[in-house]
PDB file of N, CA and C in Angstrom:
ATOM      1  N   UNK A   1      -1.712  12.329  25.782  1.00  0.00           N
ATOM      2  CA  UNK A   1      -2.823  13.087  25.256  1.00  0.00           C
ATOM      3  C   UNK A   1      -3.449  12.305  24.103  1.00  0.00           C
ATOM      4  N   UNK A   2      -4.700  12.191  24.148  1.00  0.00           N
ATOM      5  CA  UNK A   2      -5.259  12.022  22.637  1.00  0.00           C
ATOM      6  C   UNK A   2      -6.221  12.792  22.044  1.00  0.00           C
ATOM      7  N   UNK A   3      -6.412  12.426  21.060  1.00  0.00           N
ATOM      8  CA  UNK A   3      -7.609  13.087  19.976  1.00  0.00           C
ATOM      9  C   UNK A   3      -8.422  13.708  20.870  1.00  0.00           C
ATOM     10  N   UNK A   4      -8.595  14.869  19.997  1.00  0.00           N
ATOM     11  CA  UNK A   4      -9.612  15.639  20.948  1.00  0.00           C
ATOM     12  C   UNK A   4     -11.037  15.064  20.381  1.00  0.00           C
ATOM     13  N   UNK A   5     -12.199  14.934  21.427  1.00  0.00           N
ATOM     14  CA  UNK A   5     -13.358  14.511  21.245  1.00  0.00           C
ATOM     15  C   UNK A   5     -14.502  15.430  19.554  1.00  0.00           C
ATOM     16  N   UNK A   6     -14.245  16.646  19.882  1.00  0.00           N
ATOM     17  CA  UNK A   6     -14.650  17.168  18.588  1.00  0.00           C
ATOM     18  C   UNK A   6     -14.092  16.975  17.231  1.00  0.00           C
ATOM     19  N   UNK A   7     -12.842  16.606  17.037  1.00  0.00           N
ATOM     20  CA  UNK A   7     -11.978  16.384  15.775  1.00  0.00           C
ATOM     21  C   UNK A   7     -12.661  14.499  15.396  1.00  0.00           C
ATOM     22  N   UNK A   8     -12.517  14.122  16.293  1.00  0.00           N
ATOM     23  CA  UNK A   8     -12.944  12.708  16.301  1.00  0.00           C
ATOM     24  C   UNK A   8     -14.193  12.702  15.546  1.00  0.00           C
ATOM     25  N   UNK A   9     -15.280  13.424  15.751  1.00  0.00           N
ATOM     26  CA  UNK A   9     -16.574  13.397  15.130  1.00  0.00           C
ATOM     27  C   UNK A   9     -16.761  13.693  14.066  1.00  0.00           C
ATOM     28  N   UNK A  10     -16.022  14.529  13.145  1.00  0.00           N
ATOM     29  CA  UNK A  10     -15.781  14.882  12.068  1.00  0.00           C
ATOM     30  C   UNK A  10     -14.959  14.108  10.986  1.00  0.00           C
ATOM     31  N   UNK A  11     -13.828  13.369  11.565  1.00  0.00           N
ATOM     32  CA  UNK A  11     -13.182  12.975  10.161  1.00  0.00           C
ATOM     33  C   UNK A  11     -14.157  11.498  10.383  1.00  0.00           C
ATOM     34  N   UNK A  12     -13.757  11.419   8.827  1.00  0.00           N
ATOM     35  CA  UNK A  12     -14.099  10.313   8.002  1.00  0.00           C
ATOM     36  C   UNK A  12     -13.057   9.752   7.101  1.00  0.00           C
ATOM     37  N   UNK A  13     -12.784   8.507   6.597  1.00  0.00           N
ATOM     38  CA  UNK A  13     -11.883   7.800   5.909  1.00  0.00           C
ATOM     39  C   UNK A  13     -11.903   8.477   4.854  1.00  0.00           C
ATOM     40  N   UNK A  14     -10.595   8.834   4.313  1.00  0.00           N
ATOM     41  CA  UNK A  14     -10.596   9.930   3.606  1.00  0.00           C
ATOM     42  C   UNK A  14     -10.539   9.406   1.817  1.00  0.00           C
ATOM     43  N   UNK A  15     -10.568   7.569   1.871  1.00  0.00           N
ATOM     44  CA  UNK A  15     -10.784   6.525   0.623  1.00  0.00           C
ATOM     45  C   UNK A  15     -12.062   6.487   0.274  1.00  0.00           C
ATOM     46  N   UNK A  16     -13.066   6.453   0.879  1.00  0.00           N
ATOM     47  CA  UNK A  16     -14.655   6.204   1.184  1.00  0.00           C
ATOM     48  C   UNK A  16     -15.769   6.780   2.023  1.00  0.00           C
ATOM     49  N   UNK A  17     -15.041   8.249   2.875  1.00  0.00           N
ATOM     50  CA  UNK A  17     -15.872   8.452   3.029  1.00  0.00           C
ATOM     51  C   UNK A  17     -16.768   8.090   4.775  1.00  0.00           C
ATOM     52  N   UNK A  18     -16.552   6.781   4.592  1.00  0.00           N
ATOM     53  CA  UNK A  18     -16.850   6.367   5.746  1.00  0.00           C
ATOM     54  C   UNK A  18     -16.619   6.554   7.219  1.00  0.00           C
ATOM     55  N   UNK A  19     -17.049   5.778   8.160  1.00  0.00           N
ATOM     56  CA  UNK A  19     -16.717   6.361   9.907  1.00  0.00           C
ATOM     57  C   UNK A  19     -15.016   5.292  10.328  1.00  0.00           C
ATOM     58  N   UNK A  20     -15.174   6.201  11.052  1.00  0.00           N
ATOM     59  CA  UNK A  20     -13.324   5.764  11.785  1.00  0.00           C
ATOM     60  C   UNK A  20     -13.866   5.134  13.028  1.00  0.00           C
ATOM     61  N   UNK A  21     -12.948   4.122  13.320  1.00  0.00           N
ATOM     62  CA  UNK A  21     -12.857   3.826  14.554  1.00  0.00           C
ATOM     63  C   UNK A  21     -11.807   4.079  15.394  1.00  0.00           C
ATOM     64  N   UNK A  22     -11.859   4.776  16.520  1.00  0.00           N
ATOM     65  CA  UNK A  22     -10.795   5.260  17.285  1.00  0.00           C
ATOM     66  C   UNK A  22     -10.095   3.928  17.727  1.00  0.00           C
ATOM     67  N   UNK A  23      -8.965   3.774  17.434  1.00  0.00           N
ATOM     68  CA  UNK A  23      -8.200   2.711  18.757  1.00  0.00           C
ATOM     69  C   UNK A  23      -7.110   3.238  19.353  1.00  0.00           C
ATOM     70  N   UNK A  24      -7.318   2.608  20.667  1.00  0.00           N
ATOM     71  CA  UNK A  24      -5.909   3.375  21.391  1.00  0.00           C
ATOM     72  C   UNK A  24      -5.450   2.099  22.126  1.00  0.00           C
ATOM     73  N   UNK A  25      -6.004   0.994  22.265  1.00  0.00           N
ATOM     74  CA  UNK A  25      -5.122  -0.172  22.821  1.00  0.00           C
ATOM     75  C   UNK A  25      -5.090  -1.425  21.516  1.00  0.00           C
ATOM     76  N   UNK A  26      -4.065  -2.339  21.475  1.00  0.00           N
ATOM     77  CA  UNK A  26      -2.755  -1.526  21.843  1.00  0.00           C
ATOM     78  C   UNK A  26      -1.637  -1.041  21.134  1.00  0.00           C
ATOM     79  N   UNK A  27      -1.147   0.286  22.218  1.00  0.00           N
ATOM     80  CA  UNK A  27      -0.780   1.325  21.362  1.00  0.00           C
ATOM     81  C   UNK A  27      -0.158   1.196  20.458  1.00  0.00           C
ATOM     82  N   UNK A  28       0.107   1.550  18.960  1.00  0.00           N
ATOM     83  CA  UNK A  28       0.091   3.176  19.327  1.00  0.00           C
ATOM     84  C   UNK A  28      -1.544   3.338  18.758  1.00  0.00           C
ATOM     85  N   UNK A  29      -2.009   4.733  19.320  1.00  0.00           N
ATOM     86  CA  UNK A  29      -3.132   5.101  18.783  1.00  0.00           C
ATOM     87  C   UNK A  29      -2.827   5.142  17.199  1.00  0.00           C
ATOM     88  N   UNK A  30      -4.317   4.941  16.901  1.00  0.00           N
ATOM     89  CA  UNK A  30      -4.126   5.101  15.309  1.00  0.00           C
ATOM     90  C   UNK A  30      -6.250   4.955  15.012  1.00  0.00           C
ATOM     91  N   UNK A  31      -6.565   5.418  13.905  1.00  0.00           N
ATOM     92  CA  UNK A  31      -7.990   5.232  13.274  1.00  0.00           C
ATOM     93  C   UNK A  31      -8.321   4.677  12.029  1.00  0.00           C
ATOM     94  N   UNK A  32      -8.846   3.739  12.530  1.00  0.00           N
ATOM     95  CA  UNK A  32      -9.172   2.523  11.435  1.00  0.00           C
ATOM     96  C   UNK A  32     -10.635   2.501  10.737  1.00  0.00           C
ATOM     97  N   UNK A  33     -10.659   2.349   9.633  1.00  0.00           N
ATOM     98  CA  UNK A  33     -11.754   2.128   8.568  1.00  0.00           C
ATOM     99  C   UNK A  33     -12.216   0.932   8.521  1.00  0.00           C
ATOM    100  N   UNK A  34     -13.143   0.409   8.643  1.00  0.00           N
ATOM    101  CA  UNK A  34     -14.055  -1.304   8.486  1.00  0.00           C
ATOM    102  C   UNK A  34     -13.879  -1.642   7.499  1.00  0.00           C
ATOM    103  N   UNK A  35     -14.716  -0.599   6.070  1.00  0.00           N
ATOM    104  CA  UNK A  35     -15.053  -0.852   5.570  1.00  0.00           C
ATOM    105  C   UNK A  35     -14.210  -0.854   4.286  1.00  0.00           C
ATOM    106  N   UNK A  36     -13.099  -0.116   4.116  1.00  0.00           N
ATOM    107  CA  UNK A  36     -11.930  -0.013   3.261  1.00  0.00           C
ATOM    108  C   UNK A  36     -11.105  -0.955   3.898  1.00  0.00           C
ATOM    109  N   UNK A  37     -10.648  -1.728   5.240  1.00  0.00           N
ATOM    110  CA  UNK A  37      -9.877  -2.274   5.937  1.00  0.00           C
ATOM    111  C   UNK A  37      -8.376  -1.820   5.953  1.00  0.00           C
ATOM    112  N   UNK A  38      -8.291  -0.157   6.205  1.00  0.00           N
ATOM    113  CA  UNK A  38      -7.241   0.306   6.568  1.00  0.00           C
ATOM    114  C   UNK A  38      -6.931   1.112   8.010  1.00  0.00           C
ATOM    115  N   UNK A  39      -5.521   1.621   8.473  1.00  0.00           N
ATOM    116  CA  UNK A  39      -5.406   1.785   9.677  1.00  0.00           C
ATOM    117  C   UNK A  39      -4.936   2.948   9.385  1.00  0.00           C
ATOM    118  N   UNK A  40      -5.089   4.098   9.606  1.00  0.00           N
ATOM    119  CA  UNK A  40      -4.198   5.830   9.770  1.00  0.00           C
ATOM    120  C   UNK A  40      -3.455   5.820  10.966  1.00  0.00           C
ATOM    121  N   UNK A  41      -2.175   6.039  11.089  1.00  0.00           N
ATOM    122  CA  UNK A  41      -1.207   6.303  12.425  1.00  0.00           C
ATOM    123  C   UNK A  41      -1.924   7.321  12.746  1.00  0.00           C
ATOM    124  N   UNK A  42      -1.621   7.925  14.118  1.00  0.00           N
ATOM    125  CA  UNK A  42      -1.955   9.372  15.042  1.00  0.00           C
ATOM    126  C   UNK A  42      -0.231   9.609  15.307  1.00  0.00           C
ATOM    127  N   UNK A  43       0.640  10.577  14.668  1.00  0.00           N
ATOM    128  CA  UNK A  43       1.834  10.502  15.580  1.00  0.00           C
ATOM    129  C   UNK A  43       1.419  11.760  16.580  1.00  0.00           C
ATOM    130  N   UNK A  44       1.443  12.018  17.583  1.00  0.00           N
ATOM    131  CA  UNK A  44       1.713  13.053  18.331  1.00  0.00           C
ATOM    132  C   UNK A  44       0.746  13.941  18.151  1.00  0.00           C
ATOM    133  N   UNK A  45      -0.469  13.548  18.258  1.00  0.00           N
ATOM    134  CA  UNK A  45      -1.741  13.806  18.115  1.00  0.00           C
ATOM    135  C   UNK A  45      -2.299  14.617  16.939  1.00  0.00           C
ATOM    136  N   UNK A  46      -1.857  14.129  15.744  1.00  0.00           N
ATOM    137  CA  UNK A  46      -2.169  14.323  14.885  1.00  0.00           C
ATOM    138  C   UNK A  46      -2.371  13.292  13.745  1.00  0.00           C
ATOM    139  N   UNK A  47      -3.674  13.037  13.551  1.00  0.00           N
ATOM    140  CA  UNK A  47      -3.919  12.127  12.551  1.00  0.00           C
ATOM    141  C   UNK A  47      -3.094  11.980  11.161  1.00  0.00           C
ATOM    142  N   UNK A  48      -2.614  10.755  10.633  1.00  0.00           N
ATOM    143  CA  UNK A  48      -2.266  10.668   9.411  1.00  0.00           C
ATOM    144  C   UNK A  48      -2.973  10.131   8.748  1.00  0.00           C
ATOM    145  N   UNK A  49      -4.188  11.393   7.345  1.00  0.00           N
ATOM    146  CA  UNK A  49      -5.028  10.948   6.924  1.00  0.00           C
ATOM    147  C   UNK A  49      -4.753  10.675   5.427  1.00  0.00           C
ATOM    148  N   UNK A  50      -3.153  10.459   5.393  1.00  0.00           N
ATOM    149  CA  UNK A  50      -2.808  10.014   3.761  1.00  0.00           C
ATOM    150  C   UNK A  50      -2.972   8.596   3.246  1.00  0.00           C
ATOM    151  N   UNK A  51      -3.967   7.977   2.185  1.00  0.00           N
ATOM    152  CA  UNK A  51      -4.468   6.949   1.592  1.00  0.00           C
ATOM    153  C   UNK A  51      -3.346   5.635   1.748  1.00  0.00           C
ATOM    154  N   UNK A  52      -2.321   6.655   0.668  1.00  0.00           N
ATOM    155  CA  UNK A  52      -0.939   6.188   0.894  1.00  0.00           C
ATOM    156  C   UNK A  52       0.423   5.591   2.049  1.00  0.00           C
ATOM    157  N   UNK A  53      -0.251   6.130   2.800  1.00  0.00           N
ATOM    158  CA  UNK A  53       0.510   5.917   3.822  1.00  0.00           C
ATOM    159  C   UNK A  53      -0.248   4.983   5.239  1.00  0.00           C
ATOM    160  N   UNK A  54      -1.708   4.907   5.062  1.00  0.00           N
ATOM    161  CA  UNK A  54      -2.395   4.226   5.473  1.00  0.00           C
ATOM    162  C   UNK A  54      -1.659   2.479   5.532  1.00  0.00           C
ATOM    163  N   UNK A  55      -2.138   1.301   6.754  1.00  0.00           N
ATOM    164  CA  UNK A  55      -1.506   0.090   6.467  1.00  0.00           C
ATOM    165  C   UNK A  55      -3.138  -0.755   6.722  1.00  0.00           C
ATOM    166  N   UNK A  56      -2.819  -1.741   5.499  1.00  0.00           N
ATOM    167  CA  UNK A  56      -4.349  -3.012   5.419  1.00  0.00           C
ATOM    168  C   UNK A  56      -3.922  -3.528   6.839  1.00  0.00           C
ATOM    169  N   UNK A  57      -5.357  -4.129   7.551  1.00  0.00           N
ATOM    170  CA  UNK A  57      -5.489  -5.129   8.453  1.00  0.00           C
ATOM    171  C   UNK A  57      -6.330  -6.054   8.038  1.00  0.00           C
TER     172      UNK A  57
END
């Protein structure tokens, strides 16, 4: 299962504000920021939108 299409449209990087990019390959899913250059895990279809817990790419 993943992200549901309506939840997707709504969040934003929760450092800046900015748009997420969904990735799902390859796995694990997770939503990444450009412009802060961080990655949020998804465990079990639920986003992890903590700053802190976020990893740089």
């Amino acid at each position: 299962m993943s992200l549901a299409p309506d939840l997707l449209e709504i969040l934003v990087c929760p450092k800046c504000k900015g748009p997420l990019e969904h990735r799902t390959n390859p796995p694990p899913e997770a939503l990444a920021c450009q412009a802060c250059r961080l990655v949020y895990a998804v465990e079990d279809d639920i986003p992890i939108m903590l700053i802190d817990e976020a990893k740089s790419f």
